[in-house]
N, C-alpha and C. Protein backbone atom coordinates (compact mmCIF):
# COMPACT_ATOMS: atom_id res chain seq x y z
N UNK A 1 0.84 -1.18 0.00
CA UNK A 1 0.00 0.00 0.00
C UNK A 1 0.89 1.24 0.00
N UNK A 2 0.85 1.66 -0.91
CA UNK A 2 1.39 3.31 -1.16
C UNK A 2 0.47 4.69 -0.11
N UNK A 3 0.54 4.99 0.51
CA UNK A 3 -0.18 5.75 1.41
C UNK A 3 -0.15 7.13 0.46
N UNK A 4 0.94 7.44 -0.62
CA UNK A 4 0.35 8.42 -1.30
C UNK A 4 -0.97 8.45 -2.34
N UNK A 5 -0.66 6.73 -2.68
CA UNK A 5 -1.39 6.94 -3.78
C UNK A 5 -2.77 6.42 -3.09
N UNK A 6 -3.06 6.30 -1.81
CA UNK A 6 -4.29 5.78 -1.39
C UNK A 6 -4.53 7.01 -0.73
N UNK A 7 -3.86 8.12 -0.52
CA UNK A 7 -4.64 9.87 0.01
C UNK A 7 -4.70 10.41 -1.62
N UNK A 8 -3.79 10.21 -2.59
CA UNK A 8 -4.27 10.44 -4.35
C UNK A 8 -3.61 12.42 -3.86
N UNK A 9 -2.20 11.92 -3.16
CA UNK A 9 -1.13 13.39 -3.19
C UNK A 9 0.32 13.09 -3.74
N UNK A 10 0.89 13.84 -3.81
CA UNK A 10 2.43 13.74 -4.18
C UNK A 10 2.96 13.75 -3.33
N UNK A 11 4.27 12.63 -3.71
CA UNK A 11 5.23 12.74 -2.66
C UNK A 11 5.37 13.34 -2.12
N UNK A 12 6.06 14.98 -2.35
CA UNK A 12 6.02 16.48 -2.07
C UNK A 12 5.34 17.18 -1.98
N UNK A 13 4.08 16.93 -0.94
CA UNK A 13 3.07 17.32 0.16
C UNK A 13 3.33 17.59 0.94
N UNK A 14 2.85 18.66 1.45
CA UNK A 14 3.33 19.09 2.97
C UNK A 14 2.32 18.50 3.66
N UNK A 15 2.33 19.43 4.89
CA UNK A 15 1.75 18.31 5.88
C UNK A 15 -0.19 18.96 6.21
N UNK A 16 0.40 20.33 5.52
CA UNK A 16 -1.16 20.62 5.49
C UNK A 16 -2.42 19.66 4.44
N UNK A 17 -1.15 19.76 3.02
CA UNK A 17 -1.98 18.94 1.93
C UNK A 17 -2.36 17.16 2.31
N UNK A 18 -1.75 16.58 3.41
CA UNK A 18 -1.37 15.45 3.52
C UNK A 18 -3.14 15.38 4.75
N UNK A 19 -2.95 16.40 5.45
CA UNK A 19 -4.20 16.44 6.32
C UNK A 19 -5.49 16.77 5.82
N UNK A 20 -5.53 17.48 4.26
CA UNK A 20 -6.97 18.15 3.65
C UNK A 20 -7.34 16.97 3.22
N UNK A 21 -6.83 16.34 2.26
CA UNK A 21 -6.81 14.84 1.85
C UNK A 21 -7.61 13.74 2.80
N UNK A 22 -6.77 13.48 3.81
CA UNK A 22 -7.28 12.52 4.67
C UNK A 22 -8.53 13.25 4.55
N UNK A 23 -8.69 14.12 5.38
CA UNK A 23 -9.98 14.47 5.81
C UNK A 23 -11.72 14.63 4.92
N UNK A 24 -10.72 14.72 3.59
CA UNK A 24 -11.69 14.81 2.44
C UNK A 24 -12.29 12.96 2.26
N UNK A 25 -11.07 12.22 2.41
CA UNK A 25 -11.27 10.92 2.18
C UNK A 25 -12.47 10.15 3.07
N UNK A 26 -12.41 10.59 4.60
CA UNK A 26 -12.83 10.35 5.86
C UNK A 26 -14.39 10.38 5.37
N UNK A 27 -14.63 11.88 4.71
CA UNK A 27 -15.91 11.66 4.37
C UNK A 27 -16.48 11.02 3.49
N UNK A 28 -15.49 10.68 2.64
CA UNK A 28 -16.56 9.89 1.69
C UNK A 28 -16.70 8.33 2.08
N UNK A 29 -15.05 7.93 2.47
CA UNK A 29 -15.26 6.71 3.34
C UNK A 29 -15.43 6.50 4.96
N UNK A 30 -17.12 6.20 5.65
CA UNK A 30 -17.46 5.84 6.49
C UNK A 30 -17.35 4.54 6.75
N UNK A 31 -16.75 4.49 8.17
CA UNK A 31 -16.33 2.70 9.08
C UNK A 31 -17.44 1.99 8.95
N UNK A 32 -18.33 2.30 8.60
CA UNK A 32 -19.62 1.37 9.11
C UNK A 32 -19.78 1.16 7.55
N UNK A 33 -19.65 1.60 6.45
CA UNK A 33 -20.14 1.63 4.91
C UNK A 33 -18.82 1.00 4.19
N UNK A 34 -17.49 1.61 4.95
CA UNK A 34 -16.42 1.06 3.62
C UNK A 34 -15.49 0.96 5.02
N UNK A 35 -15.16 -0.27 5.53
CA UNK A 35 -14.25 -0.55 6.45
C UNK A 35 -12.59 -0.58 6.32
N UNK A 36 -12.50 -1.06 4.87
CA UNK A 36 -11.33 -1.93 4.36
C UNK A 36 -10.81 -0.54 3.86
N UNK A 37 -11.63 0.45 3.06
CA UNK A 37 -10.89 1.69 2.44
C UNK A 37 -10.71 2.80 3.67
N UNK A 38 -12.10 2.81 4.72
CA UNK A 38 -11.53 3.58 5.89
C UNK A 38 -10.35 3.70 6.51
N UNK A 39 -9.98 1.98 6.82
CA UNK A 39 -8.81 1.71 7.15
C UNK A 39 -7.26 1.56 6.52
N UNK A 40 -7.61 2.02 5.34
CA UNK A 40 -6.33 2.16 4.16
C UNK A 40 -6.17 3.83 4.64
N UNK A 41 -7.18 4.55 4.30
CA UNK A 41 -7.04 5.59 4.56
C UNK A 41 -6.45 6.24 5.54
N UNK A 42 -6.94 5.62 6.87
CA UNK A 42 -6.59 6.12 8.03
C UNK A 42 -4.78 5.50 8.08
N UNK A 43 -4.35 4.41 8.10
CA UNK A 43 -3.22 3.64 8.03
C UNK A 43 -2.27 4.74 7.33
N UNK A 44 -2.97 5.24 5.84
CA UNK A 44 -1.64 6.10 5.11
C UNK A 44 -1.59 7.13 5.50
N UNK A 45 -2.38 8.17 6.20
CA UNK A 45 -2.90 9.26 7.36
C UNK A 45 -1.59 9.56 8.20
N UNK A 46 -1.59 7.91 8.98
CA UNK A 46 -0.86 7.93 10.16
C UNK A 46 0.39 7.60 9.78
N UNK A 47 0.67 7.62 8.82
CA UNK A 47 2.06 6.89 7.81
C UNK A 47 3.01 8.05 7.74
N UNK A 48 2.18 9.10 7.18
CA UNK A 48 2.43 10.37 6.66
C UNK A 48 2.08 11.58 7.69
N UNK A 49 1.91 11.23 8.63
CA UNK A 49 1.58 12.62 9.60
C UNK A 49 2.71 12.52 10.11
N UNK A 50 2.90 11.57 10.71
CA UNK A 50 4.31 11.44 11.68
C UNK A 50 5.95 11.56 11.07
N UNK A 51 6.29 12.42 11.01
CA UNK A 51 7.85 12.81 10.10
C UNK A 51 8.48 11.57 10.01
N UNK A 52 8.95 10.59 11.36
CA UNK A 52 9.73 9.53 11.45
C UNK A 52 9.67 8.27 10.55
N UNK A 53 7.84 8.27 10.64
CA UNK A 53 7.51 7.04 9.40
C UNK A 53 7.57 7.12 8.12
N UNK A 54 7.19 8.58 7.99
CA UNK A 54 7.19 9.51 6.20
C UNK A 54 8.45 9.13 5.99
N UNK A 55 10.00 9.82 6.54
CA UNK A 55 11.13 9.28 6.01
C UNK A 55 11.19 8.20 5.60
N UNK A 56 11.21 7.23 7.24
CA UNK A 56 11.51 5.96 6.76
C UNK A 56 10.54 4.74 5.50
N UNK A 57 9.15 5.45 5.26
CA UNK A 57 8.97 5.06 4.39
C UNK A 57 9.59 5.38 2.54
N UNK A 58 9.61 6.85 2.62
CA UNK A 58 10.48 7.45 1.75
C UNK A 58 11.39 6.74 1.73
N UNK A 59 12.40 6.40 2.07
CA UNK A 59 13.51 5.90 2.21
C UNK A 59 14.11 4.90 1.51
N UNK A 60 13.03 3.27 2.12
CA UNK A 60 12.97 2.37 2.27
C UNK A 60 12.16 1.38 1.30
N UNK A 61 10.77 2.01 1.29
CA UNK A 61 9.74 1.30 0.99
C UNK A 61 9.25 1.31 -0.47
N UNK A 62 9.53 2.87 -0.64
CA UNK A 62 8.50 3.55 -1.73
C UNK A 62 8.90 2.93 -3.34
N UNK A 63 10.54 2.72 -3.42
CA UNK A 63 10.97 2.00 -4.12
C UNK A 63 10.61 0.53 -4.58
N UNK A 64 11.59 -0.39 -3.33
CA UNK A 64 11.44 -1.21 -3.56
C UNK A 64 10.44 -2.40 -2.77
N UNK A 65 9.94 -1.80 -1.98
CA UNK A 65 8.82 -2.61 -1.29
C UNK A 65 9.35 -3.56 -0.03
N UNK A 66 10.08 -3.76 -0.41
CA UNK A 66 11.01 -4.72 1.08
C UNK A 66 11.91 -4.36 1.91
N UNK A 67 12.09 -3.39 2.37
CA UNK A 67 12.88 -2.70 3.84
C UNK A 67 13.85 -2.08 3.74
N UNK A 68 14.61 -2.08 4.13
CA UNK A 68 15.64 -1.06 4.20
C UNK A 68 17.03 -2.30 3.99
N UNK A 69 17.78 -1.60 3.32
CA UNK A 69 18.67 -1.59 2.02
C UNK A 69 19.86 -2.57 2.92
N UNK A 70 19.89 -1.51 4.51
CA UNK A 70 21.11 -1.98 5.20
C UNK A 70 20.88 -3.09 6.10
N UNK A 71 19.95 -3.79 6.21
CA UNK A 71 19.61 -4.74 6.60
C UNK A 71 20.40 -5.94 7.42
N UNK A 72 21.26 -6.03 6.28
CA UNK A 72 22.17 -7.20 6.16
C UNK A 72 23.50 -5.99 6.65
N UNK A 73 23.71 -4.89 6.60
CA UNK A 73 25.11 -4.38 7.28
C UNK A 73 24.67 -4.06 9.03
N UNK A 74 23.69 -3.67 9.21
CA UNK A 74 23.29 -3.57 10.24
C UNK A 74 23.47 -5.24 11.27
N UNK A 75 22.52 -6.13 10.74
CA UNK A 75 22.56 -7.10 11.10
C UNK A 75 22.19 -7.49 12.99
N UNK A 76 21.66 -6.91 13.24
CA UNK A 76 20.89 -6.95 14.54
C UNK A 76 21.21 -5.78 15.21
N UNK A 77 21.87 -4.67 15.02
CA UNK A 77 22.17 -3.50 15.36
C UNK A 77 21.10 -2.36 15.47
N UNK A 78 20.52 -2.35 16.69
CA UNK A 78 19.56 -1.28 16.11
C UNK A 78 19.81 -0.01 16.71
N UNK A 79 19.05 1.26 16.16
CA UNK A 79 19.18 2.46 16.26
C UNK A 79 18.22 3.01 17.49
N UNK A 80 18.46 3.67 18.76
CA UNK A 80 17.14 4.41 19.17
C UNK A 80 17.77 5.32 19.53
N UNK A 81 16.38 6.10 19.32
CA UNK A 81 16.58 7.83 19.60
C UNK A 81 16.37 8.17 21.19
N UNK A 82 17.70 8.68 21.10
CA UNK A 82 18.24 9.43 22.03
C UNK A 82 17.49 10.94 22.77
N UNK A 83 17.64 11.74 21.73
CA UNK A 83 17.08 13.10 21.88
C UNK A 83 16.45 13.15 20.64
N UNK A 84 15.43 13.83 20.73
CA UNK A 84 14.58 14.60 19.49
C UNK A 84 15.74 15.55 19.00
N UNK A 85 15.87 15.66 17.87
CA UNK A 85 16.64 15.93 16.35
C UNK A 85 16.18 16.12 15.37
N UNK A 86 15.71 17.68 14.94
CA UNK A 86 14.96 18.01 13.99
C UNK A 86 16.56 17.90 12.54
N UNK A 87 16.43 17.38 11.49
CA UNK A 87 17.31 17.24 10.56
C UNK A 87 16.41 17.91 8.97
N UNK A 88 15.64 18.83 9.10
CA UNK A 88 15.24 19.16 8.16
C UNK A 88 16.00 19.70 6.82
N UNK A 89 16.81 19.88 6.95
CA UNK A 89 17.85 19.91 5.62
C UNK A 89 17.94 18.47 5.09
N UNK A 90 18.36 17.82 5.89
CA UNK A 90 18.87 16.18 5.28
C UNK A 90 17.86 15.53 5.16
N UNK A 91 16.37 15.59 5.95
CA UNK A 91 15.18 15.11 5.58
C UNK A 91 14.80 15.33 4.13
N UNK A 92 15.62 16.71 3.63
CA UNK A 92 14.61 16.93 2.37
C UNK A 92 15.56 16.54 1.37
N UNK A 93 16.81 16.53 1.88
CA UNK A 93 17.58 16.02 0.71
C UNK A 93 17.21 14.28 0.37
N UNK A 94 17.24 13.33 1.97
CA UNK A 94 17.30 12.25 1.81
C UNK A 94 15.84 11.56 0.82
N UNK A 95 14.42 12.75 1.59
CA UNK A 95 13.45 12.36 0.38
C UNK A 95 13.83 12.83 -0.96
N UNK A 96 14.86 13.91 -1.32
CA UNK A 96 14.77 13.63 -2.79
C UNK A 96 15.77 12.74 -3.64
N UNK A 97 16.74 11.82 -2.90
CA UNK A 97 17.55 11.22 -3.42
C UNK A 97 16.45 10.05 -3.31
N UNK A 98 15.40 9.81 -2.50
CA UNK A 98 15.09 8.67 -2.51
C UNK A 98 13.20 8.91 -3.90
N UNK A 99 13.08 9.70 -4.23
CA UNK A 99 12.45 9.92 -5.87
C UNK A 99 13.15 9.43 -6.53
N UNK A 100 14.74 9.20 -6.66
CA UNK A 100 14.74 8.65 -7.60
C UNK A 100 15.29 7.79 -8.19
């Protein structure tokens, strides 16, 4: 599931366009009438609101569908955040190396 192409925005949405969307979607799909698209909807919503998942989906996913690249260099090594670290320069570079 592409969470862009199931809100029907561009990659390069901000976060206002990313919220008109959902919200436009919300109404046409009701939980009780369309469960399966509510819940696509809401899923790519929460995909894309949160900066941390947007990257790492950018990143990772949007390409090639199966995870992240370093997988196998990492190899049980994992990363946690320490302090909150706004990287908005390298956020925007890393989503545009990862277009293409």
């Amino acid at each position: 599931m592409n969470p862009y192409d199931v809100l029907d925005i561009p990659c390069d949405a901000d976060d206002s366009a990313v919220r008109s969307a959902y919200l436009e979607l919300i109404k046409i799909y009701s939980p009780e009438q369309f469960p399966k698209q509510f819940k696509q909807v809401s899923e790519a919503y929460h995909t894309l609101k949160n900066e941390d998942q947007r990257l790492q989906y950018d990143l990772f996913n949007r390409n090639t569908g199966i995870g992240s690249p370093f997988e196998v260099l990492l190899d049980g090594f994992t990363l946690r955040k320490r302090t909150p670290v706004k990287f908005g320069a390298m956020q925007r570079y890393l989503r545009q190396c990862a277009k293409k």
